[in-house]
Protein backbone atom coordinates (compact mmCIF):
# COMPACT_ATOMS: atom_id res chain seq x y z
CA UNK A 1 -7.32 -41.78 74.99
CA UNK A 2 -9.75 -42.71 77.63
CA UNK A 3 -10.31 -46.34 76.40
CA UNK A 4 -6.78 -47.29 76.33
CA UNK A 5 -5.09 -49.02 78.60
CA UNK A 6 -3.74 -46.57 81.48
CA UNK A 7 -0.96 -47.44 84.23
CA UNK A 8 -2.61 -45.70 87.30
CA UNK A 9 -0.15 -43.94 89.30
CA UNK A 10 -0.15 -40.91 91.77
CA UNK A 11 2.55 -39.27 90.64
CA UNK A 12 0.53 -38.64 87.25
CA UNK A 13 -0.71 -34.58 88.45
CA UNK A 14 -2.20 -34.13 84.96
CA UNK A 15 -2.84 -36.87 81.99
CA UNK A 16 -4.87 -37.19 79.10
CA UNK A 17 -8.50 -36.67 80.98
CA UNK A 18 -8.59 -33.27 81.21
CA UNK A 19 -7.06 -32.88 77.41
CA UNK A 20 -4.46 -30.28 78.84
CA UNK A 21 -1.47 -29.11 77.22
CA UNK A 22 0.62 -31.04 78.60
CA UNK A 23 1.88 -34.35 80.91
CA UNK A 24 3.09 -33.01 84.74
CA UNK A 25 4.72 -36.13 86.54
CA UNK A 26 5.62 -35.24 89.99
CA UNK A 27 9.78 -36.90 90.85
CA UNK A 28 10.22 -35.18 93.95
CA UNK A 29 8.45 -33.14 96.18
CA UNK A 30 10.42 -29.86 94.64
CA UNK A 31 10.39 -31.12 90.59
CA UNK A 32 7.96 -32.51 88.29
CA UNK A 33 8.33 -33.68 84.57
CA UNK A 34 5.99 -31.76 82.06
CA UNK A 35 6.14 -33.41 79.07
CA UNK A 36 4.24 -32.42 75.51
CA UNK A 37 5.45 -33.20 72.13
CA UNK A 38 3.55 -31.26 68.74
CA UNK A 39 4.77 -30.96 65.21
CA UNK A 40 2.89 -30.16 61.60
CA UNK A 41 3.28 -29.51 58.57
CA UNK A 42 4.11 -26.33 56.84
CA UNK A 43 2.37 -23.33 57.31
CA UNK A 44 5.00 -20.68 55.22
CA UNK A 45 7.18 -20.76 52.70
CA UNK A 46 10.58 -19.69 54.59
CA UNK A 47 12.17 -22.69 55.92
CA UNK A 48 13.78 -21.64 58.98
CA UNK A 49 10.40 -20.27 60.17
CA UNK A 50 8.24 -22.87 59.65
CA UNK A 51 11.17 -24.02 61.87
CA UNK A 52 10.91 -21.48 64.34
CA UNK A 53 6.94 -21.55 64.51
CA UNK A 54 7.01 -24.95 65.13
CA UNK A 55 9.39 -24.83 67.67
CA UNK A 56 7.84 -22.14 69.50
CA UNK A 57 4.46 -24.05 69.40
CA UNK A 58 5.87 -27.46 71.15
CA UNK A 59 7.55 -25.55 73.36
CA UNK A 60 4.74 -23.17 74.34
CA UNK A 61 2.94 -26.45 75.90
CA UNK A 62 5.47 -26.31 78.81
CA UNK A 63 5.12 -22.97 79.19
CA UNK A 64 0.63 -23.04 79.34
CA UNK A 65 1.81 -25.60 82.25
CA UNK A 66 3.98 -22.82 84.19
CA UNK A 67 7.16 -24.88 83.58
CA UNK A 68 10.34 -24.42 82.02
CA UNK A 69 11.65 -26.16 78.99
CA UNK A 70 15.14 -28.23 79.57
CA UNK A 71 15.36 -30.42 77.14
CA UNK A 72 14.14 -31.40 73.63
CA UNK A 73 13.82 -34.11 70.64
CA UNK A 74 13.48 -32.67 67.18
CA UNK A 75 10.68 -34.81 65.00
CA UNK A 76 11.03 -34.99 61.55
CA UNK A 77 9.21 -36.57 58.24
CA UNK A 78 10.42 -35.41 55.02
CA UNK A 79 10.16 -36.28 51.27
CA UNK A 80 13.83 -36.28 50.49
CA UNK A 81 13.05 -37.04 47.03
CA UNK A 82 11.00 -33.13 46.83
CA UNK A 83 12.99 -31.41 49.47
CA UNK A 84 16.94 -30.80 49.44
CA UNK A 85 19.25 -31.48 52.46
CA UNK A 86 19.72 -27.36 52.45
CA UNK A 87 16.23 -27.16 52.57
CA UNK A 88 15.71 -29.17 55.66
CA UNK A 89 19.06 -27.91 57.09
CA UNK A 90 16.97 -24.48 57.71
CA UNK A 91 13.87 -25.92 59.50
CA UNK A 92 16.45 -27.32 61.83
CA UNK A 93 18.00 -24.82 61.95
CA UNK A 94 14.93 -22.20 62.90
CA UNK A 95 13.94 -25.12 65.52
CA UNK A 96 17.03 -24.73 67.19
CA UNK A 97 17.57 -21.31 67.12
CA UNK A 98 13.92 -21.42 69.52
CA UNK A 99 15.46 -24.29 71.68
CA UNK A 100 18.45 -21.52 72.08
CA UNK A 101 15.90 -18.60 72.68
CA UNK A 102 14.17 -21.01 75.25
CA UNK A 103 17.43 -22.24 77.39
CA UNK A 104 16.24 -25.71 76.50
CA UNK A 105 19.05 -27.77 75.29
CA UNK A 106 18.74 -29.53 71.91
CA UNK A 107 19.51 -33.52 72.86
CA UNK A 108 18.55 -35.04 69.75
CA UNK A 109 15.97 -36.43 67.41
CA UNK A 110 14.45 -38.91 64.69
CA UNK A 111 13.74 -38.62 61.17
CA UNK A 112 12.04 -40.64 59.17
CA UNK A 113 10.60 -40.38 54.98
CA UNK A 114 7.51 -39.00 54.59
CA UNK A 115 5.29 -37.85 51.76
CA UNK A 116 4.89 -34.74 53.30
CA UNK A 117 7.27 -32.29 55.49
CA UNK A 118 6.52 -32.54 58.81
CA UNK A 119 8.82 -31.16 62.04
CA UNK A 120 8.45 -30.65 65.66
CA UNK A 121 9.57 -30.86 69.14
CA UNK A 122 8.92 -33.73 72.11
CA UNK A 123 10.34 -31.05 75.25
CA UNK A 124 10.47 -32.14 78.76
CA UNK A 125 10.35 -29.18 81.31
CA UNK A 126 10.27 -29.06 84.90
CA UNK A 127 7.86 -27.48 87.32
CA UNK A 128 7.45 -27.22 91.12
CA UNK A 129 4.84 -29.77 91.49
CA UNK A 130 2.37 -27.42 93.86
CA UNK A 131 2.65 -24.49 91.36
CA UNK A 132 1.85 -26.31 87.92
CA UNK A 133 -0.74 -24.43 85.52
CA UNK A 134 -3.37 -26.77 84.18
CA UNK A 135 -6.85 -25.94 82.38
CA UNK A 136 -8.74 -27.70 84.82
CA UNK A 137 -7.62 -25.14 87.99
CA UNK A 138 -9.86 -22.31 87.12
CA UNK A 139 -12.15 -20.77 89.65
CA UNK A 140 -15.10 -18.63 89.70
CA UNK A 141 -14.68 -15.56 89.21
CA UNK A 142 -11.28 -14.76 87.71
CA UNK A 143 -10.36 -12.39 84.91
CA UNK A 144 -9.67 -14.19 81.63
CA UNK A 145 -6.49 -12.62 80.16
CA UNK A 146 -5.20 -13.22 76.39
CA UNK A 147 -1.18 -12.99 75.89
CA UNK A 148 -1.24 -12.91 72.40
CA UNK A 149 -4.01 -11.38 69.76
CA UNK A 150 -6.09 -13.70 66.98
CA UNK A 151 -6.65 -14.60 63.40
CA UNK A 152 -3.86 -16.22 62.07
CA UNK A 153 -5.52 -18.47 60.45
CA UNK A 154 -7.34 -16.44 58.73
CA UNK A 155 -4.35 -14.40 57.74
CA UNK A 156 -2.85 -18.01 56.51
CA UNK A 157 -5.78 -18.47 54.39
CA UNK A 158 -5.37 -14.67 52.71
CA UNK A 159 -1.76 -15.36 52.27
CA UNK A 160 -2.48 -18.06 50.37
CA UNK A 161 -5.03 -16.17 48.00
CA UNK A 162 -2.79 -13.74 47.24
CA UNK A 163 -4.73 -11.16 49.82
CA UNK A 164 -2.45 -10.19 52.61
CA UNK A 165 0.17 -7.53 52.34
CA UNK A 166 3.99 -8.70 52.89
CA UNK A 167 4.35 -6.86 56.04
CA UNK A 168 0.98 -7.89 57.85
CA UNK A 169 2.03 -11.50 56.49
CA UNK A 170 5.98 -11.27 58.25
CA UNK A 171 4.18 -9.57 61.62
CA UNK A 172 1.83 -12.85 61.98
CA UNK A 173 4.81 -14.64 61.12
CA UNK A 174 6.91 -13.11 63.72
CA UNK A 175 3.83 -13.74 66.15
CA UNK A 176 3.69 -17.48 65.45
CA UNK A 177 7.65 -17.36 66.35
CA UNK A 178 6.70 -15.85 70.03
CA UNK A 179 7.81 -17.59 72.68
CA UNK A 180 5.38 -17.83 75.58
CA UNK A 181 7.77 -17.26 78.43
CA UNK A 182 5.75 -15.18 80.59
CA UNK A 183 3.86 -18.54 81.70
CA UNK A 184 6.74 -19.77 83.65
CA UNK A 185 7.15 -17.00 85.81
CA UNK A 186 3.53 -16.44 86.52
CA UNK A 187 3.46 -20.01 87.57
CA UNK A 188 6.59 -19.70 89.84
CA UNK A 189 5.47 -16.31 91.48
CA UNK A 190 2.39 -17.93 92.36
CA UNK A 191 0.40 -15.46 90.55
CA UNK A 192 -2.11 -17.75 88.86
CA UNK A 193 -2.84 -21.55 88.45
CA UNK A 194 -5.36 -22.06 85.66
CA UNK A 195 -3.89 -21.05 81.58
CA UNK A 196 -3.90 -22.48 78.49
CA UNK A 197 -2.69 -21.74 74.85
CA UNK A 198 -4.04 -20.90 71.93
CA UNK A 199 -3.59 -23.14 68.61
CA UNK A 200 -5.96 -25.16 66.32
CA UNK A 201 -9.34 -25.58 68.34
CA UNK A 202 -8.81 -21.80 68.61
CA UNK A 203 -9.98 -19.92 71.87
CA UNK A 204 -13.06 -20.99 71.54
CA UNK A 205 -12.59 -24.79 71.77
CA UNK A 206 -9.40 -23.87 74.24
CA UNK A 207 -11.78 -21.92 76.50
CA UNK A 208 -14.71 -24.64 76.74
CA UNK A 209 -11.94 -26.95 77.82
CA UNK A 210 -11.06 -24.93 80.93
CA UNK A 211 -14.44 -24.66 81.59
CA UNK A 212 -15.75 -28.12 81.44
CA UNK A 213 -12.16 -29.11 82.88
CA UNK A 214 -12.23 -26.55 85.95
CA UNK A 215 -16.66 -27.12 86.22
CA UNK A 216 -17.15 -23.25 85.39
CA UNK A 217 -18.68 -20.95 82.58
CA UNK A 218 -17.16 -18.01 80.90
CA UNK A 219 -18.38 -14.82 80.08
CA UNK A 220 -16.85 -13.71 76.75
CA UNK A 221 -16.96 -9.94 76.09
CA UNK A 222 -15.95 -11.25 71.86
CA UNK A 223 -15.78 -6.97 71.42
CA UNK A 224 -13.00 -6.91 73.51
CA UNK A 225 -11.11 -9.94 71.55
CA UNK A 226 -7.57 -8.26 70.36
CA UNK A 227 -7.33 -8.76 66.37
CA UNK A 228 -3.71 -8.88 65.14
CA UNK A 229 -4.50 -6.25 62.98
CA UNK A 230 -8.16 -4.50 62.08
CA UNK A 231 -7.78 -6.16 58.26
CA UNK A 232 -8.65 -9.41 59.84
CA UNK A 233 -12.49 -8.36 59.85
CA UNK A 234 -12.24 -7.58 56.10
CA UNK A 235 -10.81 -11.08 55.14
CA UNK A 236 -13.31 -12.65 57.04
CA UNK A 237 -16.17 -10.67 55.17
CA UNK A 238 -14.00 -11.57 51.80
CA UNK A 239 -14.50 -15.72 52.96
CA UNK A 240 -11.13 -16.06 53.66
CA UNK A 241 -11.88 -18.01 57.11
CA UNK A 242 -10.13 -21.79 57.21
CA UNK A 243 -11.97 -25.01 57.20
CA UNK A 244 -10.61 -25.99 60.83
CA UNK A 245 -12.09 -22.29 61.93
CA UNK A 246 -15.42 -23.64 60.37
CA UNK A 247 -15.25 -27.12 62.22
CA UNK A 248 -14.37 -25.00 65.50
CA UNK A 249 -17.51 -22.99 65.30
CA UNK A 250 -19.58 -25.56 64.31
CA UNK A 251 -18.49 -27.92 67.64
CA UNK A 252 -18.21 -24.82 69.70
CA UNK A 253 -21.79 -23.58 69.12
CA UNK A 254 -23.36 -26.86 70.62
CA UNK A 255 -21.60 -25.07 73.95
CA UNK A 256 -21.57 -21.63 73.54
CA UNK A 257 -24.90 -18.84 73.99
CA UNK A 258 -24.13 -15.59 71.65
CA UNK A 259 -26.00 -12.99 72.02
CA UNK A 260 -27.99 -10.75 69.01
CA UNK A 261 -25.34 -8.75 68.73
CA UNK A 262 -22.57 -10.53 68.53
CA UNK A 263 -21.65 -10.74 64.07
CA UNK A 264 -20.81 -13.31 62.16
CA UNK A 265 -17.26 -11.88 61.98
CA UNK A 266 -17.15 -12.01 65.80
CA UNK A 267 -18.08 -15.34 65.82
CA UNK A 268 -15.53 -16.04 63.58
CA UNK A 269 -12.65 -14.86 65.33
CA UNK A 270 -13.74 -16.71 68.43
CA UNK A 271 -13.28 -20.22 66.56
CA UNK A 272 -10.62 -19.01 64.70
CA UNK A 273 -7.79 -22.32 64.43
CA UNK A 274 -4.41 -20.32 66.01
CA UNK A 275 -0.44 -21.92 65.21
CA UNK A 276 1.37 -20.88 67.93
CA UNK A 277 -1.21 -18.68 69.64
CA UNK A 278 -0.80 -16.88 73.11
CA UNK A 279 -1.53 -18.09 76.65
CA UNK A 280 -5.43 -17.56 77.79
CA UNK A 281 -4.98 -17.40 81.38
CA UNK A 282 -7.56 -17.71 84.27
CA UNK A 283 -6.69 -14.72 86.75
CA UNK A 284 -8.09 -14.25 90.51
CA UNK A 285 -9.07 -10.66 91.06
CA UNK A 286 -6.64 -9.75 93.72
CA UNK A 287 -3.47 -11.15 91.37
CA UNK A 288 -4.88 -9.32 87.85
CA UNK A 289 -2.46 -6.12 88.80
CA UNK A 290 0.63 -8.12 89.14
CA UNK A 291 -0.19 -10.39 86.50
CA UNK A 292 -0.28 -7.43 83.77
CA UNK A 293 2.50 -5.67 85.10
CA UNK A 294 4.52 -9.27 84.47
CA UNK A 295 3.17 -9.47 81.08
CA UNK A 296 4.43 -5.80 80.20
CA UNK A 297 7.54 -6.37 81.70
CA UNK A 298 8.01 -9.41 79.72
CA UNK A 299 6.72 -7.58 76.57
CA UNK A 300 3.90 -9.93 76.04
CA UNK A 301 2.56 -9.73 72.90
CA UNK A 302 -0.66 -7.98 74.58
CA UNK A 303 -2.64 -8.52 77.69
CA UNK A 304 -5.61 -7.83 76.78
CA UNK A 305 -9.01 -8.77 79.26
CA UNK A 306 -11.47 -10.50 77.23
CA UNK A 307 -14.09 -11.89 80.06
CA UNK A 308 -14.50 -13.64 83.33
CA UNK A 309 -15.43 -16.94 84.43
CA UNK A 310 -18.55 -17.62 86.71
CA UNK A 311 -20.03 -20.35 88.29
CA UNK A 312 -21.29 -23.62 86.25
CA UNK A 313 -24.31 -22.86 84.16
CA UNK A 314 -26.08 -24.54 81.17
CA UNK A 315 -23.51 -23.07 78.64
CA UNK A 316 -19.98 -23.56 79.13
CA UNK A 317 -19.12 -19.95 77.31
CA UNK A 318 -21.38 -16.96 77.01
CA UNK A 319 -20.46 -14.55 74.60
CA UNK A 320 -22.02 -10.88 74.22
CA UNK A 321 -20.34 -8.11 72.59
């Protein structure tokens, strides 16, 4: 992105440099477009969830930017001559059902053929323009807070070997389908200003964003990382771990410093490639009350403290355990 061709204008508050989740384009001095689009291909069987999960993922972009989704364009490729009109009725029809969930209305969309299913969102939101989120507004030290816990990938991969029990496979599932509404309201309250999600560079490669973005480091407690549930550990040790989780490592070790005792599995989890994971937000101290009381009030997934950031050293994360 950086070597195209850029139209230079003020009213751009966050672009492509800081590789945020999201566009924010101040129109007024009370409004400013945020503006994301994501889609991919499936990741489950049910087609009104893979639907719903990607849904919830596009849409979660607005919300890592403190804004509120308005409106939306579904984006669709699929093989018509493999999948049936009922077929693709449903992931429509799990997209929209989000949009619903959201208050974001549904305006439209494009389709086009494709070898391969793929569906998505392009959502506009809206955001007061001095209260936006972004990844590169972190300070030193704030309390680094995780909405939602990790290892769905892995869980993907053990589904697809045969490994994971039903109900551990519908309760990632559900996960994926989370809305991440609580970043809205932490942006309007004023309660934080730095937050990102979770999905395929996993919070690992989301983290050393933020910090090369904001000019901090992190320390990473990875003991204190939330799995979705405690079988995670024993499908890593069984090699069910995704290639993307394996590229994350490998690019996140070139900035990262574990210590002895953090394990393999640890290390693992860290890099771990999310769909649809939670918001990893940047808290200062005298806000981390407030913050965790909005997150249980909102029923967040968890809220779960993981680490803190510090000032710029020769590693962007740290990670002990």
């Amino acid at each position: 992105m950086h070597e195209l061709p850029q139209y230079h204008d003020p009213r751009l508050l966050v672009g492509s440099a800081t590789a945020d989740d999201a566009g924010v384009f101040k129109l007024t001095d009370d409004i400013a477009l945020v503006q994301t689009t994501d889609f991919f291909t499936p990741i489950v069987d049910d087609p009104e969830l893979y639907g719903r999960i990607a849904a919830a993922n596009a849409l979660s972009d607005v919300y890592a930017m403190g804004g509120r989704p308005v409106t939306a364009l579904a984006i669709a490729g699929m093989p018509s001559d493999l999948v049936d009109n009922d077929t693709i009725q449903s992931i429509f029809r799990g997209g929209a059902q989000m949009c619903v969930e959201a208050e974001c209305s549904l305006a439209g969309g494009h389709t086009i053929r494709n070898p391969e299913p793929i569906y998505g969102l392009a959502v506009t939101g809206i955001v007061h323009p001095e209260r936006h989120l972004a990844n590169a507004h972190a300070k030193p030290g704030e309390h680094l807070v995780l909405t939602k816990p990790l290892g769905s990938g892995i869980i993907s991969t053990a589904i697809k070997r045969g490994l994971c029990p039903p109900e551990l496979a519908n309760r990632a599932s559900t996960l994926m389908a989370t809305l991440n509404k609580p970043g809205a309201e932490l942006a309007e309250r004023d309660l934080i200003h730095c937050c990102t999600d979770i999905t395929g560079f996993g919070l690992a490669g989301h983290l050393i964003e933020i910090c090369r973005s904001s000019g901090v480091s992190a320390e990473l407690d990875v003991s204190a990382l939330p799995f979705i549930d405690p079988v995670v550990a024993d499908f890593i040790e069984q090699g069910c771990v995704p290639g993307g989780s394996l590229k994350n490592l490998k690019h996140a070790e070139t900035a990262t410093h574990f210590s002895d005792r953090v394990s393999h599995s640890q290390k693992i989890l860290y890099a771990d490639a999310q769909t649809s994971g939670g918001l990893l937000l940047s808290v200062p101290d005298h806000n981390l009350n407030g913050v965790m009381e909005l997150l249980e009030e909102s029923k967040a997934p968890c809220a779960v403290i993981i680490g803190k950031t510090v000032p710029q050293k020769e590693f962007a994360v740290y990670c002990t355990a």
